[in-house]
Protein backbone atom coordinates (compact mmCIF):
# COMPACT_ATOMS: atom_id res chain seq x y z
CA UNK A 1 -135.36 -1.45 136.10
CA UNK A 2 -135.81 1.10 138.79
CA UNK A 3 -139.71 2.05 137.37
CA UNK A 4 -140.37 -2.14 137.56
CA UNK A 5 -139.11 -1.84 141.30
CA UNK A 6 -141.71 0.92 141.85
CA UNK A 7 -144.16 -0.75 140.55
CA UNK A 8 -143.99 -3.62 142.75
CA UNK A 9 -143.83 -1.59 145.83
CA UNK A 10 -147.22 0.40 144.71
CA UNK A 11 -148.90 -2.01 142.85
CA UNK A 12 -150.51 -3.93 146.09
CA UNK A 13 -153.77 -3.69 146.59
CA UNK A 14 -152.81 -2.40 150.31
CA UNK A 15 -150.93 0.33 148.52
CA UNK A 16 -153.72 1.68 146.06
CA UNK A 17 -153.80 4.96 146.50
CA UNK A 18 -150.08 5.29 146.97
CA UNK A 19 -147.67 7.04 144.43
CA UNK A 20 -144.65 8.16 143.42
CA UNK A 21 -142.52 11.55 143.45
CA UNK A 22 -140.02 11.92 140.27
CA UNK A 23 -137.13 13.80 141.15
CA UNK A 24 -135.19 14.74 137.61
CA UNK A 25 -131.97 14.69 140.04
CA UNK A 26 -132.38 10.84 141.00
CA UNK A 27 -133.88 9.85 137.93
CA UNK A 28 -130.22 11.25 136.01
CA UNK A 29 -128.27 9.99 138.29
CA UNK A 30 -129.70 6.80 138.27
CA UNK A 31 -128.91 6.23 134.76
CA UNK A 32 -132.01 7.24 133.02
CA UNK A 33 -130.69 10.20 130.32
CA UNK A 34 -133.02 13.00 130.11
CA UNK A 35 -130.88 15.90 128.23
CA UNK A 36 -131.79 14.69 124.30
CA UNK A 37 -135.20 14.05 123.30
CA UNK A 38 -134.31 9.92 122.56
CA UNK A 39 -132.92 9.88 125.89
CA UNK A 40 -135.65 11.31 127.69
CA UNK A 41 -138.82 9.26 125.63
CA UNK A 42 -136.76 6.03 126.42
CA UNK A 43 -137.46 7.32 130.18
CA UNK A 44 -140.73 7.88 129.52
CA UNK A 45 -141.45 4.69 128.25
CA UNK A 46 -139.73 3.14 131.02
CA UNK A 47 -141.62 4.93 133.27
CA UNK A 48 -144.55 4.50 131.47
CA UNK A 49 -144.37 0.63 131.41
CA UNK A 50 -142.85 1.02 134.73
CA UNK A 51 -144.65 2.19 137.78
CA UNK A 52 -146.88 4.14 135.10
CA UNK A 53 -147.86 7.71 134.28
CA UNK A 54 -150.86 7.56 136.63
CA UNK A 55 -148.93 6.58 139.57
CA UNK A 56 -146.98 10.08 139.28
CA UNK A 57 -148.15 12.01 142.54
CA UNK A 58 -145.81 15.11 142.50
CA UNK A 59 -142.57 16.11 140.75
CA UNK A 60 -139.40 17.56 142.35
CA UNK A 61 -137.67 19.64 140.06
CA UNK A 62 -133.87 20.19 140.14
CA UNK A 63 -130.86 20.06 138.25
CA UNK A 64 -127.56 17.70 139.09
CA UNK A 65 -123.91 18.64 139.73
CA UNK A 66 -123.31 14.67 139.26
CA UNK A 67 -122.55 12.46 136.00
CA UNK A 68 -125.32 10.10 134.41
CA UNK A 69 -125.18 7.34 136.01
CA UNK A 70 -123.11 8.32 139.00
CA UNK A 71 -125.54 7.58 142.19
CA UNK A 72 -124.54 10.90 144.05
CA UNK A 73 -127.27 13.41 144.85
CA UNK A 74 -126.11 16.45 144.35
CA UNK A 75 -129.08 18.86 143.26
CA UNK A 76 -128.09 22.27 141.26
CA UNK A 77 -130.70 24.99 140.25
CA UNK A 78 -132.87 24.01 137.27
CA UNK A 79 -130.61 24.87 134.32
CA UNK A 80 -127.07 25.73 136.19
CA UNK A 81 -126.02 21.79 136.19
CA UNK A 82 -125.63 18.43 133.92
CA UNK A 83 -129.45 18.62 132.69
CA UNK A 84 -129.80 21.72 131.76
CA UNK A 85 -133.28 23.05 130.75
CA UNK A 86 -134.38 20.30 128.06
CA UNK A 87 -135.51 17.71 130.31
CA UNK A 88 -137.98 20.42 132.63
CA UNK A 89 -138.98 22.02 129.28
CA UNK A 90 -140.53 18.25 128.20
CA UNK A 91 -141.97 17.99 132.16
CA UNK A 92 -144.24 21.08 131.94
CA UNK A 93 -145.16 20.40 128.60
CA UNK A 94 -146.38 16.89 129.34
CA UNK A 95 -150.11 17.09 129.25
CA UNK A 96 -150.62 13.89 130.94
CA UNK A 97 -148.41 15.91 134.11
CA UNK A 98 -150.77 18.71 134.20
CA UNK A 99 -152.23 19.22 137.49
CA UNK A 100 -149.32 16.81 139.16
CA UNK A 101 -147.56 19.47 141.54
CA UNK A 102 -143.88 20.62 140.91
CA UNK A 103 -141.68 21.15 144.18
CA UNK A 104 -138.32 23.34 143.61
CA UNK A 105 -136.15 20.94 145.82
CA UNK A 106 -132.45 23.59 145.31
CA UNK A 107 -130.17 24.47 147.60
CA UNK A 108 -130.78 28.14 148.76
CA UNK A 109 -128.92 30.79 146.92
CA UNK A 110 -129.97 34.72 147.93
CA UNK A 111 -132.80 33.77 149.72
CA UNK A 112 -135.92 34.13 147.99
CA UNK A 113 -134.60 35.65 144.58
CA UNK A 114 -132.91 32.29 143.82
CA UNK A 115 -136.29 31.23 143.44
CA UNK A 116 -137.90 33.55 142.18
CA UNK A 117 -135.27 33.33 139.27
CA UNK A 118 -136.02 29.46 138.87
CA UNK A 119 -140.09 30.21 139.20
CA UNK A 120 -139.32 32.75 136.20
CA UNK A 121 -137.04 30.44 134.13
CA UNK A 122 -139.79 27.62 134.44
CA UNK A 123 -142.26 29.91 133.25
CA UNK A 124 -140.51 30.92 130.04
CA UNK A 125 -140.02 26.98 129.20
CA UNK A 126 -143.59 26.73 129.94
CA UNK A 127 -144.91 29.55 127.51
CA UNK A 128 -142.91 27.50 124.68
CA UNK A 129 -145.74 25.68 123.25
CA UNK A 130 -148.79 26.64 121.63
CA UNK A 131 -150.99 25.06 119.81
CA UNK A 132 -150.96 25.56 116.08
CA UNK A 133 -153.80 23.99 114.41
CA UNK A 134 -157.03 21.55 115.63
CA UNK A 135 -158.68 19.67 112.90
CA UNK A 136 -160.75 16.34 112.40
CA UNK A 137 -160.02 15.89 116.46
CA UNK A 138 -156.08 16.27 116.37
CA UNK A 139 -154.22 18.92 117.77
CA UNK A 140 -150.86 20.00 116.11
CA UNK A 141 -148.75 21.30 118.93
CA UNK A 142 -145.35 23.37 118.01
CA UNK A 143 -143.47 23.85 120.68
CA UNK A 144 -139.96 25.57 120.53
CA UNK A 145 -136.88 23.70 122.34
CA UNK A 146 -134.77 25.33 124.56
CA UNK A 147 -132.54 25.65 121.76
CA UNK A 148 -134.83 27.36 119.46
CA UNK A 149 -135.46 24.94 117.53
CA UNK A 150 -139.20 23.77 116.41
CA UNK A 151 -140.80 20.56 117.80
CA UNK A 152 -143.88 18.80 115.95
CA UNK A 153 -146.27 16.79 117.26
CA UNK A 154 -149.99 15.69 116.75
CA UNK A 155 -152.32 14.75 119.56
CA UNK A 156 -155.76 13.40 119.68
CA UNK A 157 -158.16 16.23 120.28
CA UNK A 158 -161.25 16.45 122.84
């Protein structure tokens, strides 16, 4: 498992303040499926029990022109390739990801508009949750998918 690999490489007590960038692109075409929500907490938990949440020093956002699995880095604008917005939607909403830096790593596309498109896309994905209800120290987050559906899930309060 790529995460395990990580983990070894960082885990040294030489290497303690080191961490690791995910890059959705890699981590697809690697093998790890991010598009359906089984697909993407079977990622997390190899991650997770992997190199570990903790360990996660910045993100690099952007989408793949390449096949799971398929070892080619080829990086598309978030939402115009194979991932489409699901997986980035789950990344922003990750509380545990909250003040870990995002990077837009696309190819250029009408200069600075390109961007500015992606910056506004994110945004919307980001505005998707709100919290719904706080009692007895759990929070009930709703968050609406990409696909307009509605999401559930309770979290331990402060």
């Amino acid at each position: 498992d790529l995460f395990a690999q990580l983990d070894g490489m960082v885990s040294s007590r030489t290497m303690i303040r080191m961490g690791v960038c995910v890059d959705t692109c890699h981590a697809f075409v690697a093998g790890y499926e991010l598009r359906t929500e089984e697909g993407f907490d079977a990622t997390w938990r190899a991650l997770r029990g992997g190199v570990g949440i903790r360990r996660i020093r910045a993100l690099h956002f952007n989408d793949t022109q390449q096949e799971l699995g398929s070892r080619r880095d080829r990086h598309r604008r978030v939402g115009d390739g194979r991932l489409g917005s699901y997986p980035f939607w789950r990344l922003l909403r990750e509380s545990t990801l909250q003040n870990v830096p995002a990077v837009l790593e696309t190819p250029p596309l009408h200069g600075n508009r390109a961007f500015r498109e992606q910056l506004q896309h994110l945004r919307r994905l980001a505005r998707r949750v709100r919290r719904v209800h706080c009692r007895w120290g759990q929070v009930l987050l709703e968050a609406q998918r990409p696909d307009g559906r509605l999401r559930r899930r309770r979290e331990r309060g402060l």
